[in-house]
N, C-alpha and C. Protein backbone atom coordinates (compact mmCIF):
# COMPACT_ATOMS: atom_id res chain seq x y z
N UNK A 1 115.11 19.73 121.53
CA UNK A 1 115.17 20.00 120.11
C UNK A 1 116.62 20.00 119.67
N UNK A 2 116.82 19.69 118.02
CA UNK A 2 118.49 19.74 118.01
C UNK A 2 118.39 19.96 116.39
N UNK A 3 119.66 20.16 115.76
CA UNK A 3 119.92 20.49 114.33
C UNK A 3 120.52 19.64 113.64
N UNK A 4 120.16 19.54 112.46
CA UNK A 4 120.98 18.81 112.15
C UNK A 4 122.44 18.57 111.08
N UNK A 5 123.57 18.29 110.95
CA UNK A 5 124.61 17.93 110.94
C UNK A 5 124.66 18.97 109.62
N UNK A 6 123.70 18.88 109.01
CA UNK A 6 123.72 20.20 107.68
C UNK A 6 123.87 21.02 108.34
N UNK A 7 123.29 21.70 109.31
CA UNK A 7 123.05 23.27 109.74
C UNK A 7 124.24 23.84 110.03
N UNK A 8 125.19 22.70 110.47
CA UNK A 8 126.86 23.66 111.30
C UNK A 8 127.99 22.80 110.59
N UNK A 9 127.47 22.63 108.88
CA UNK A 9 129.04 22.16 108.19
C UNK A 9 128.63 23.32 106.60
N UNK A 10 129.54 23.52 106.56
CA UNK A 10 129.45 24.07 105.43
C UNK A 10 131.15 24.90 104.75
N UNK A 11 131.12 25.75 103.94
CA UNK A 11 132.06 26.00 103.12
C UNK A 11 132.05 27.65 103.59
N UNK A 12 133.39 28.83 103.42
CA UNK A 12 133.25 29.95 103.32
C UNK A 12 133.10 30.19 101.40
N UNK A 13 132.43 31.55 100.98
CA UNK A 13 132.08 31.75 99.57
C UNK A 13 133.63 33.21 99.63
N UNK A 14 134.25 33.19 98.84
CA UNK A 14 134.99 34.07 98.06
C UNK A 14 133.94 35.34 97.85
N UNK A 15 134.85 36.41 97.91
CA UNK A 15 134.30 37.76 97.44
C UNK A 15 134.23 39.01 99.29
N UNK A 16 133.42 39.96 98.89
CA UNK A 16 134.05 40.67 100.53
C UNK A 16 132.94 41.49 100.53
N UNK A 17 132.51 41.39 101.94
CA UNK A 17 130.76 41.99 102.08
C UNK A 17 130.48 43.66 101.74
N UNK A 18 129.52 44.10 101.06
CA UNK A 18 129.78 45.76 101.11
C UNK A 18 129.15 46.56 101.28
N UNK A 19 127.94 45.72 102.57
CA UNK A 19 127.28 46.54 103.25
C UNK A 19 128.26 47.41 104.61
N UNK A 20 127.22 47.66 105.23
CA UNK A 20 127.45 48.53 106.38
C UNK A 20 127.03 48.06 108.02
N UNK A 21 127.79 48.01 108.83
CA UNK A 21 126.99 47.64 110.03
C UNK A 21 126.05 49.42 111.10
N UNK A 22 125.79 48.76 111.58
CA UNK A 22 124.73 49.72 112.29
C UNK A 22 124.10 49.23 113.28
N UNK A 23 122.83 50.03 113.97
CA UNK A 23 122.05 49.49 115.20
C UNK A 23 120.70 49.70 114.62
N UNK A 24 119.93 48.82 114.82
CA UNK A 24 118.39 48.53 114.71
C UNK A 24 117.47 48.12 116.64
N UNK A 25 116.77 48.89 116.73
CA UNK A 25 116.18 48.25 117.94
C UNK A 25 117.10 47.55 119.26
N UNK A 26 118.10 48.52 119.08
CA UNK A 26 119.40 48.10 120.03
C UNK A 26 120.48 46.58 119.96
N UNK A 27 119.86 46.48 118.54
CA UNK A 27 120.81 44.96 118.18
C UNK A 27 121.62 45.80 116.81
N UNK A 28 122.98 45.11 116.76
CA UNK A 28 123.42 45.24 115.90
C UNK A 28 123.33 44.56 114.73
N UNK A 29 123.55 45.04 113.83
CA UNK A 29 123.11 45.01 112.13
C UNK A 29 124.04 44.66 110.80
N UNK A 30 123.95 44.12 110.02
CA UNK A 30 124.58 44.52 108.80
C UNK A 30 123.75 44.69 107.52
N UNK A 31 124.11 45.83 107.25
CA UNK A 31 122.55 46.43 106.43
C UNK A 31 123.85 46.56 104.85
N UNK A 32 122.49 45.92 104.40
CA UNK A 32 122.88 46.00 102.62
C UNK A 32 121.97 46.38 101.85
N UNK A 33 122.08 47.39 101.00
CA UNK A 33 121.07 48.41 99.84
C UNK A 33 121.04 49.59 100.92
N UNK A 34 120.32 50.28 99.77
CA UNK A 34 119.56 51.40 100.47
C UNK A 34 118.61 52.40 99.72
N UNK A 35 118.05 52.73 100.23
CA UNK A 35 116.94 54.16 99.36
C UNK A 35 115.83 53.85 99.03
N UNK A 36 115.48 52.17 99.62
CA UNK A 36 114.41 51.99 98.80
C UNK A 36 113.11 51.76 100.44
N UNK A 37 111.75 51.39 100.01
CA UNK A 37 110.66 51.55 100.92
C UNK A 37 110.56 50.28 101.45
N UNK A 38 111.18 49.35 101.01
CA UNK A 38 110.98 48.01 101.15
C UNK A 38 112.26 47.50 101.97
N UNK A 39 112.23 46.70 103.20
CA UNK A 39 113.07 46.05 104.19
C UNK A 39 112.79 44.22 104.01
N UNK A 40 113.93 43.66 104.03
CA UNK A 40 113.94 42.48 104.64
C UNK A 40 114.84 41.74 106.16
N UNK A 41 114.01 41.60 106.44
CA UNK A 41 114.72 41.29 107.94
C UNK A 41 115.48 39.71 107.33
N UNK A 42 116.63 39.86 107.44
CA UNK A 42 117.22 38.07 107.44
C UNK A 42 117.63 37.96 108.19
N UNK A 43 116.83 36.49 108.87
CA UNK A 43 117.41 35.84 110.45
C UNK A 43 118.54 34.81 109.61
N UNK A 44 119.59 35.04 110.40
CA UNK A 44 120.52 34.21 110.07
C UNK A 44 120.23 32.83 110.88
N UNK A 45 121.16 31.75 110.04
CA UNK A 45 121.14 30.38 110.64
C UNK A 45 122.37 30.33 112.20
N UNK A 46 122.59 29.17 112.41
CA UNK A 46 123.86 29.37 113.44
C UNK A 46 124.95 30.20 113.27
N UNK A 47 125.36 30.24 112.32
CA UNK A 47 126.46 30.72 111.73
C UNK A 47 126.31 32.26 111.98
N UNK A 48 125.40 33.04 112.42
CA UNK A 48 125.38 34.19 112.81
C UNK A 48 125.32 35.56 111.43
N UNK A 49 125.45 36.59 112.03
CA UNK A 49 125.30 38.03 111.27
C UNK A 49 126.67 37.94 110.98
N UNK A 50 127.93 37.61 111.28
CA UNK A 50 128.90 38.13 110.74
C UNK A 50 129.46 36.92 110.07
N UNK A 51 128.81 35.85 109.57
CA UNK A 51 129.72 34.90 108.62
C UNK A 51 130.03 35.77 107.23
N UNK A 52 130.81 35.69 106.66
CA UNK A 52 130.87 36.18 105.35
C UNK A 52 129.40 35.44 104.17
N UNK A 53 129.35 34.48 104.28
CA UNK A 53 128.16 34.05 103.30
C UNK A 53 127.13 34.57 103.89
N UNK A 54 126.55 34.79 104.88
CA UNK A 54 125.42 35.41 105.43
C UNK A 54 125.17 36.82 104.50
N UNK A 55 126.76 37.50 105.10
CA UNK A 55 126.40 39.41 104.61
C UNK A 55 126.54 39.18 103.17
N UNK A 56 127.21 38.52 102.17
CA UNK A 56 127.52 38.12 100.82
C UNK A 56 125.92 38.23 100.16
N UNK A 57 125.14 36.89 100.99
CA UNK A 57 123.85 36.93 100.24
C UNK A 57 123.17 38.40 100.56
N UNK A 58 123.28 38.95 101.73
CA UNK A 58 122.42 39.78 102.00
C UNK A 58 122.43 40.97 100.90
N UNK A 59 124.11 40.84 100.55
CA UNK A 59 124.01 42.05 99.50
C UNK A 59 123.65 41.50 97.53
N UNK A 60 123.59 40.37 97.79
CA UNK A 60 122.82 39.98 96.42
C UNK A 60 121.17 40.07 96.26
N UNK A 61 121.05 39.94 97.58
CA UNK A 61 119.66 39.99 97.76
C UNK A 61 119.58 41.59 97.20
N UNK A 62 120.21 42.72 98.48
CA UNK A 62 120.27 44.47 97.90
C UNK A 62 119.93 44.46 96.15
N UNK A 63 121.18 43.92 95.85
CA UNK A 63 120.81 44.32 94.30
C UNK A 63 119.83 43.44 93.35
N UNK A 64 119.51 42.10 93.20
CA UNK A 64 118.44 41.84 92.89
C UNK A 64 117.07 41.90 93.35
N UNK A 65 116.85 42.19 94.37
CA UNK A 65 115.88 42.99 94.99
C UNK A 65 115.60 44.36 94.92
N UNK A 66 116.68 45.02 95.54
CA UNK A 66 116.46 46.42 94.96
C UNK A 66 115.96 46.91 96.38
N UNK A 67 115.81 46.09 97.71
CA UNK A 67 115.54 46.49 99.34
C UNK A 67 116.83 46.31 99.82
N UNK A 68 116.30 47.18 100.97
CA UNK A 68 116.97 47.75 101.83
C UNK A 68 117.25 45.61 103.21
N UNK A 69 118.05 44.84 103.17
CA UNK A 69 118.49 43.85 103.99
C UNK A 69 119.59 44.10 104.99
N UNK A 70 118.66 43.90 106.47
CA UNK A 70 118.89 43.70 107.57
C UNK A 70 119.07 42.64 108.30
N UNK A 71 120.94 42.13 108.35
CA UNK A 71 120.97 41.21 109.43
C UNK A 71 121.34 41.27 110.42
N UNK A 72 120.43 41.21 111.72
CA UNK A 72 120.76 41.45 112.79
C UNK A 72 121.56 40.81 113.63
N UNK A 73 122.47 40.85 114.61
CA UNK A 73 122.89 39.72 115.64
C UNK A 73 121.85 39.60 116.54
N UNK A 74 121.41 38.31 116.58
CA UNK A 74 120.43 37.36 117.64
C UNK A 74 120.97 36.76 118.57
N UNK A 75 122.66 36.71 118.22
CA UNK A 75 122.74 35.82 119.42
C UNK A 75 123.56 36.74 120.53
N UNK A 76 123.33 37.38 120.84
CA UNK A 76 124.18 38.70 121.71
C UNK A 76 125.54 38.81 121.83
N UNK A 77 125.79 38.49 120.57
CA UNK A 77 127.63 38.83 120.35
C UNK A 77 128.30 37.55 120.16
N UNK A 78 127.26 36.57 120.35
CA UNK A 78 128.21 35.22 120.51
C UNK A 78 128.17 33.99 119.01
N UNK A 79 129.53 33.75 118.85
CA UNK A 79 129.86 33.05 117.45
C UNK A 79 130.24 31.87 117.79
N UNK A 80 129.86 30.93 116.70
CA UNK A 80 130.00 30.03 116.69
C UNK A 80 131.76 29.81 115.93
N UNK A 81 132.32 29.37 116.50
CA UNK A 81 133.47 28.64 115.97
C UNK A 81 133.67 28.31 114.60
N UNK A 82 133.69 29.01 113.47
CA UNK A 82 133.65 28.05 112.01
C UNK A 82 134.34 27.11 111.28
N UNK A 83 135.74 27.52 112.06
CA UNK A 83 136.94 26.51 111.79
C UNK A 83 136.64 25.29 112.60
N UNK A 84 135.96 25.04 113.74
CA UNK A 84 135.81 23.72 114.02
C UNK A 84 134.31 23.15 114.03
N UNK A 85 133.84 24.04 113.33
CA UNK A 85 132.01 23.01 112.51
C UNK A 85 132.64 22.80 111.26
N UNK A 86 134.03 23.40 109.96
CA UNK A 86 133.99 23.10 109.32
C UNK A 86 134.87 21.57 109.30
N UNK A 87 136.06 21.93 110.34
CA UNK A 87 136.54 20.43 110.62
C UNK A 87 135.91 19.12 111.17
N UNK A 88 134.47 19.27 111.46
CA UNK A 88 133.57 18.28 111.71
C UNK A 88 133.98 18.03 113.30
N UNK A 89 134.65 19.66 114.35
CA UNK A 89 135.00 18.94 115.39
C UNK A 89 134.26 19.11 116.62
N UNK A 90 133.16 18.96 116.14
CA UNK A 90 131.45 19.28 117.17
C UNK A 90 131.59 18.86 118.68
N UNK A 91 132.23 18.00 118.79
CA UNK A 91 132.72 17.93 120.45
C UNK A 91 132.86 18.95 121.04
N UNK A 92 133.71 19.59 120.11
CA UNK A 92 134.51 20.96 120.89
C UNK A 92 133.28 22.17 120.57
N UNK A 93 132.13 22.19 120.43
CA UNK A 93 131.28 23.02 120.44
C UNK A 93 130.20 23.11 121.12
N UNK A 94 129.46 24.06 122.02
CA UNK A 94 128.31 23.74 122.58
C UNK A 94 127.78 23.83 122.14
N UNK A 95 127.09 23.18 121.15
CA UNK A 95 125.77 23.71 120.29
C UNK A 95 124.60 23.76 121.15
N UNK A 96 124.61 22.69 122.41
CA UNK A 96 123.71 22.53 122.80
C UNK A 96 123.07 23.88 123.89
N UNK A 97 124.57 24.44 124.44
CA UNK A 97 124.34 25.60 125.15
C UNK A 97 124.06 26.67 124.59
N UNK A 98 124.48 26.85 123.39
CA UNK A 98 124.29 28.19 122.09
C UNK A 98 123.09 28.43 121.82
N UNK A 99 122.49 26.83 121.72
CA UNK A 99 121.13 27.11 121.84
C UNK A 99 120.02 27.10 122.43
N UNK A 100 120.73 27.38 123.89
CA UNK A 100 119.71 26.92 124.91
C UNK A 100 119.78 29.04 125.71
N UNK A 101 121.17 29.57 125.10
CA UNK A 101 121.23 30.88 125.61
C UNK A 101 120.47 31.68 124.21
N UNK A 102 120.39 31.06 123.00
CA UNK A 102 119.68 32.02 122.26
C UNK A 102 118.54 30.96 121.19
N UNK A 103 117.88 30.81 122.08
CA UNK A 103 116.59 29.82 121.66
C UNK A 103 115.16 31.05 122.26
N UNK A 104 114.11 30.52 121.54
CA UNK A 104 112.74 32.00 121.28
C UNK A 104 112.60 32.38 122.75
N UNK A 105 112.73 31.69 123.71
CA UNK A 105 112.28 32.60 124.90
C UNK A 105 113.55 33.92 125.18
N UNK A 106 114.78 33.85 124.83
CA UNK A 106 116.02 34.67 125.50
C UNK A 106 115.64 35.50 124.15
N UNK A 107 115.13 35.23 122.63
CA UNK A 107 115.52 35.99 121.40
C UNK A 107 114.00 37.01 120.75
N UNK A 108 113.09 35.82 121.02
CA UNK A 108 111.61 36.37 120.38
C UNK A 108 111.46 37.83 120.39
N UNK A 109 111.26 38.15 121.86
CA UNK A 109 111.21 39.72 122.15
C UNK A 109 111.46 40.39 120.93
N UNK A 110 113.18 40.52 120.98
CA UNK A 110 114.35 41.59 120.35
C UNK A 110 114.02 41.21 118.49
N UNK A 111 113.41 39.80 118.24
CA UNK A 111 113.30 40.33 117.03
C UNK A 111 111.79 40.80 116.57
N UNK A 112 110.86 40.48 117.06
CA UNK A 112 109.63 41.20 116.85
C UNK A 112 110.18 42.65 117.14
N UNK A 113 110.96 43.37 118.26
CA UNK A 113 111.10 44.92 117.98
C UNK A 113 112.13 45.35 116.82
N UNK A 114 112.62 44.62 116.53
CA UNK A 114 113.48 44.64 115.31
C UNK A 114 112.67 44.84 114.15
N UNK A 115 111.49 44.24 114.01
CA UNK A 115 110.27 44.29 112.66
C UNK A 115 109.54 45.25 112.96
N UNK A 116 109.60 45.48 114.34
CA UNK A 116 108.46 46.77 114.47
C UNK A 116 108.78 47.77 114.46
N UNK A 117 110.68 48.11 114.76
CA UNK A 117 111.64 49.72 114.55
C UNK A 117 111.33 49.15 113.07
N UNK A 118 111.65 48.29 111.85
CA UNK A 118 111.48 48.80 110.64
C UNK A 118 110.67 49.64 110.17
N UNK A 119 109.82 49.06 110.46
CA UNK A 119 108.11 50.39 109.89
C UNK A 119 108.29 51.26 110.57
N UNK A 120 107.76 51.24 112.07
CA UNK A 120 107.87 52.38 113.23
C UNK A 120 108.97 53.44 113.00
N UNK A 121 110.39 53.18 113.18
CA UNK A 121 111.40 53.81 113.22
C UNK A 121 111.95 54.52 112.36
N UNK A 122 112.21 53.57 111.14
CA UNK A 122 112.37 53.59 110.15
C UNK A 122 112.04 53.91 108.44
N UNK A 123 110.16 53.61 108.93
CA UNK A 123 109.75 54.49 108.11
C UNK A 123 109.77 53.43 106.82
N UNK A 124 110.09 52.05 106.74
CA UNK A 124 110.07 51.44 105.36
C UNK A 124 107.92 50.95 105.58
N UNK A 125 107.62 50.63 104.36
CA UNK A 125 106.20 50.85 104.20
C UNK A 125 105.78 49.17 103.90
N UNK A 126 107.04 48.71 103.52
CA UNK A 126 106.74 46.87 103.53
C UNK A 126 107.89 45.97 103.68
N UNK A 127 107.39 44.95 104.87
CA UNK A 127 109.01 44.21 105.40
C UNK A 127 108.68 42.75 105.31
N UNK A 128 109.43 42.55 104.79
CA UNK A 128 109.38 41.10 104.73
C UNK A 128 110.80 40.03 105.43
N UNK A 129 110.37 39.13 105.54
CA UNK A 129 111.53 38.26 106.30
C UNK A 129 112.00 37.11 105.81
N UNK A 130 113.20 36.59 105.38
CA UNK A 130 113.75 35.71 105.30
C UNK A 130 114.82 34.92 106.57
N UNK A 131 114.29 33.28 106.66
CA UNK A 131 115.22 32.80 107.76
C UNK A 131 115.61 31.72 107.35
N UNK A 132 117.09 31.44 108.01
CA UNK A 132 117.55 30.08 107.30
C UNK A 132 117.69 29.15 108.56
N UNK A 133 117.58 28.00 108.73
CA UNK A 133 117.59 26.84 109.63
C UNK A 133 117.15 27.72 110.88
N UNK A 134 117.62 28.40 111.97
CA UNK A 134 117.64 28.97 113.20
C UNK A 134 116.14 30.01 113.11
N UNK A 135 116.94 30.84 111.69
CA UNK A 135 115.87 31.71 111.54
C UNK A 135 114.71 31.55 110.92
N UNK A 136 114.37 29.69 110.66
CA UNK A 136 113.40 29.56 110.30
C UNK A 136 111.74 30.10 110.81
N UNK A 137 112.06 29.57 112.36
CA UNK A 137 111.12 29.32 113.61
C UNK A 137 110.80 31.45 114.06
N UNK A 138 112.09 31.99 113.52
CA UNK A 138 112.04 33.07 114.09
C UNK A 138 110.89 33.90 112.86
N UNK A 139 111.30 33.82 111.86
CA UNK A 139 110.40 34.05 110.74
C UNK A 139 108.92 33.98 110.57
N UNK A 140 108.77 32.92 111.26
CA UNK A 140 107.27 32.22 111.21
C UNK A 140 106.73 33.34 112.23
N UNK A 141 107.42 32.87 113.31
CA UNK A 141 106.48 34.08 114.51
C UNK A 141 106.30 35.24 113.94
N UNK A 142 107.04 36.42 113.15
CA UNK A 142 106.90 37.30 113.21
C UNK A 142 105.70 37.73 112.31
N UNK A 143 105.43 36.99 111.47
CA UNK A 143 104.07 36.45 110.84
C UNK A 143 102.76 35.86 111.61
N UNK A 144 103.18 35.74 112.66
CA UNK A 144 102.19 34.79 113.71
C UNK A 144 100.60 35.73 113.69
N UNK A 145 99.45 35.44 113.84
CA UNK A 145 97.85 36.44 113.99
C UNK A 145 98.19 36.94 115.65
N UNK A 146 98.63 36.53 116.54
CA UNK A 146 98.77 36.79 117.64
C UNK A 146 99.56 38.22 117.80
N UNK A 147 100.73 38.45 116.84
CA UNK A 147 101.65 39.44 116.94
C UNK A 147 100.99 40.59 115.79
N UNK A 148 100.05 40.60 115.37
CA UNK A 148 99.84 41.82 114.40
C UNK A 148 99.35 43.19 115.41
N UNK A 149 99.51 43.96 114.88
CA UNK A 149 99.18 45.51 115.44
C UNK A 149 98.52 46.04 114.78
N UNK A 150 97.67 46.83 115.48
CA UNK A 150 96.74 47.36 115.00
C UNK A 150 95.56 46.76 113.33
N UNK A 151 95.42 45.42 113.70
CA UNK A 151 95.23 44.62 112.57
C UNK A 151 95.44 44.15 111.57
N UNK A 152 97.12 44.79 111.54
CA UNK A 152 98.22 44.59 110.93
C UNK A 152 99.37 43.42 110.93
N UNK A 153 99.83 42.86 109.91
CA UNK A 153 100.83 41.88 110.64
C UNK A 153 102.27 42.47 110.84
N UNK A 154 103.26 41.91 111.59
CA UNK A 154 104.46 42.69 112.17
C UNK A 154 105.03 42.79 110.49
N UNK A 155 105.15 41.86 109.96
CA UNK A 155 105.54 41.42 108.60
C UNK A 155 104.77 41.29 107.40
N UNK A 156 105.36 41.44 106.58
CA UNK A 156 104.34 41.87 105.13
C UNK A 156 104.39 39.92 104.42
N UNK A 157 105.35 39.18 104.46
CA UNK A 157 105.59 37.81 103.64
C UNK A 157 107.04 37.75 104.55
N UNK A 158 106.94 36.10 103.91
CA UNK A 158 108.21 35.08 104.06
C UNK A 158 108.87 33.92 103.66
N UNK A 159 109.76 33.82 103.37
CA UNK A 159 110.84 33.00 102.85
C UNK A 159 111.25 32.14 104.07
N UNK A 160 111.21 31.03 103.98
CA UNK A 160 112.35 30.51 104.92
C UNK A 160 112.80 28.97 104.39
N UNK A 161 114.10 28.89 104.71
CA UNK A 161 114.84 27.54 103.88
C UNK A 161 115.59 26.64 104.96
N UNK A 162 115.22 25.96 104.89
CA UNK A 162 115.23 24.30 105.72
C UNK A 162 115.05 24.76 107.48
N UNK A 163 114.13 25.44 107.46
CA UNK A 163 113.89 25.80 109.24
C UNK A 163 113.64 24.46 109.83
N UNK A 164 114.05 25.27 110.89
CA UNK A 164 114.27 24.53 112.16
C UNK A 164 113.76 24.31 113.95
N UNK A 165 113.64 23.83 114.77
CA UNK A 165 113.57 23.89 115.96
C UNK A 165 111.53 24.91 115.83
N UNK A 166 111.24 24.26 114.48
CA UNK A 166 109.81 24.58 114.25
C UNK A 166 109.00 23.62 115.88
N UNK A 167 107.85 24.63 115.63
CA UNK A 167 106.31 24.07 116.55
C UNK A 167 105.58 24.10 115.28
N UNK A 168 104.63 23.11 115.97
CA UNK A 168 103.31 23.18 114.98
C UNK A 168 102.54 24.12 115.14
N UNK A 169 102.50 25.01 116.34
CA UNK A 169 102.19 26.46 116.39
C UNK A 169 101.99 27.15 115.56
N UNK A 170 103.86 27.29 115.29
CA UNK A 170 104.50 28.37 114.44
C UNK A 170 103.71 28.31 112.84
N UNK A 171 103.19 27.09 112.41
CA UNK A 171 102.83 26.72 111.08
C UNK A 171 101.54 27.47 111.18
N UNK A 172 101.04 27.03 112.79
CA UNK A 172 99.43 27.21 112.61
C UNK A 172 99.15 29.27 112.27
N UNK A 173 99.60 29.35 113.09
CA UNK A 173 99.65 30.87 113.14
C UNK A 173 99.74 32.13 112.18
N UNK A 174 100.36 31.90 111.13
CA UNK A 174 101.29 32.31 110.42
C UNK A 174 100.02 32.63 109.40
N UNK A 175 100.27 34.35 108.95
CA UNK A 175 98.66 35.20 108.75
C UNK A 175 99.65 35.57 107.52
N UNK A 176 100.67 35.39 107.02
CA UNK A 176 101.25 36.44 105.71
C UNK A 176 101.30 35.29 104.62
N UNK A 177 101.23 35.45 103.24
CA UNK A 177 102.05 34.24 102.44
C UNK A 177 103.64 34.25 102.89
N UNK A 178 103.86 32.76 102.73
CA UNK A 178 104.91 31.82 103.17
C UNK A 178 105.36 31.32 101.98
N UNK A 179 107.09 31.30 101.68
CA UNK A 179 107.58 30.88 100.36
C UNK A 179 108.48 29.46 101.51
N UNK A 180 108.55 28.24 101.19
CA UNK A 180 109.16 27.59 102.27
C UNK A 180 110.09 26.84 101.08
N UNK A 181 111.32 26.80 101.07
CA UNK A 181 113.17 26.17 100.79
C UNK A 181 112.83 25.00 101.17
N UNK A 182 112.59 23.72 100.89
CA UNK A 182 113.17 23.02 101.73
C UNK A 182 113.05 21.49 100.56
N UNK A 183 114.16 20.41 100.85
CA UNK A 183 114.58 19.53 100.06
C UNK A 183 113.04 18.37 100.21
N UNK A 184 112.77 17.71 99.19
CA UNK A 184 111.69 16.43 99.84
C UNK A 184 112.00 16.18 100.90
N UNK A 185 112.72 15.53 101.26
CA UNK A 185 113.21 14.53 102.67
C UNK A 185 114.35 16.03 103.27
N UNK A 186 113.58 16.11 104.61
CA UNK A 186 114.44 16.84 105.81
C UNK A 186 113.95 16.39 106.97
N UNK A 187 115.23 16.03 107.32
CA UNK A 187 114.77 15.50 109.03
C UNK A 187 114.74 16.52 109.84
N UNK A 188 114.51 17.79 109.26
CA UNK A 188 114.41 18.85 110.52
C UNK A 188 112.77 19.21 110.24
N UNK A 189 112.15 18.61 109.14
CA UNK A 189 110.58 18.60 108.97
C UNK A 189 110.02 17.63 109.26
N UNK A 190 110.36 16.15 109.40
CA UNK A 190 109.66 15.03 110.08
C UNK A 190 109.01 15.29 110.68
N UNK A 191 108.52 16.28 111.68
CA UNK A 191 108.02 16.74 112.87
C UNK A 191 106.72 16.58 112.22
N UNK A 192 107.02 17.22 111.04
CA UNK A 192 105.63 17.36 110.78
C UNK A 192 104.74 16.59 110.15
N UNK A 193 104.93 15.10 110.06
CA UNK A 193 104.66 13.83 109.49
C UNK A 193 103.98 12.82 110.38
N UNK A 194 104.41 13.28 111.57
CA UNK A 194 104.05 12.51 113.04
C UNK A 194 102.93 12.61 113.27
């Protein structure tokens, strides 16, 4: 499986994040809003929990939402380079190893307990998930009929915008309404044309 050339070029956004970091389910966090009953888990794309546009949206989301947004680190501390995906100098990057150490078998686990300390732990009463390219595939599962509890799903709904490194599984499965981002033509959805 692989990404494509959109997923690891992009721009930094002006302005300075003003959430908070923290621990969720033994992963670290950057949590934006607060006080309210409602959680969104956002799986970040490659670019990880600590890009500045990641925590930026998370806290626009806080205030036009009015929930409590959680982005976790998935990839166990490890960043991608931004100065050389923005210089187009992908040689010098493993993407291929980045995502072979934090692809669903090394990650799935830690974020299903991540959705399940929200309610469980935490005490919020409805969670929903947003994922972008990476966190597309991660999104879907947590929605999956296989993962609900107690006849419950892990997740209440979902958002996800131009996902990625999808199964036709992940489509089949998926028990919550689904809001899906994505342009007519994406070659990271062809998959599903075949």
């Amino acid at each position: 499986m692989s990404v494509s050339k959109c997923c690891i070029s992009g721009f930094t956004w002006s302005g300075t994040p003003t959430g908070r970091t923290g621990k969720v389910a033994n992963n670290d966090v950057y949590i934006a809003g607060d006080g309210t009953d409602v959680a969104i888990l956002f799986i970040a794309g490659l670019f990880g929990w600590t890009f500045p546009n990641v925590r930026l949206l998370a806290d626009h989301f806080a205030r036009e939402i009015g929930a409590t947004i959680f982005v976790p680190d998935y990839f166990g501390g490890e960043v991608l380079d931004f100065d050389l995906l923005a210089a187009e100098k992908f040689d010098q990057v493993d993407l291929k190893g980045f995502i072979a150490r934090n692809g669903r078998e090394q990650r799935e686990g830690e974020i299903f307990e991540t959705a399940r300390a929200l309610k469980r732990d935490l005490g919020f009463k409805k969670v929903g998930a947003v994922g972008y390219c990476y966190g597309g595939w991660a999104s879907l599962r947590l929605g999956a009929k296989e993962h609900a509890e107690q006849g419950k799903p892990l997740i209440d709904c979902i958002s996800i915008g131009h996902p990625s490194l999808l199964t036709k599984k992940d489509i089949d499965e998926v028990s919550v309404p689904v809001q899906v981002l994505a342009p007519e033509i994406d070659p990271m959805e062809l998959w599903a044309h075949e």
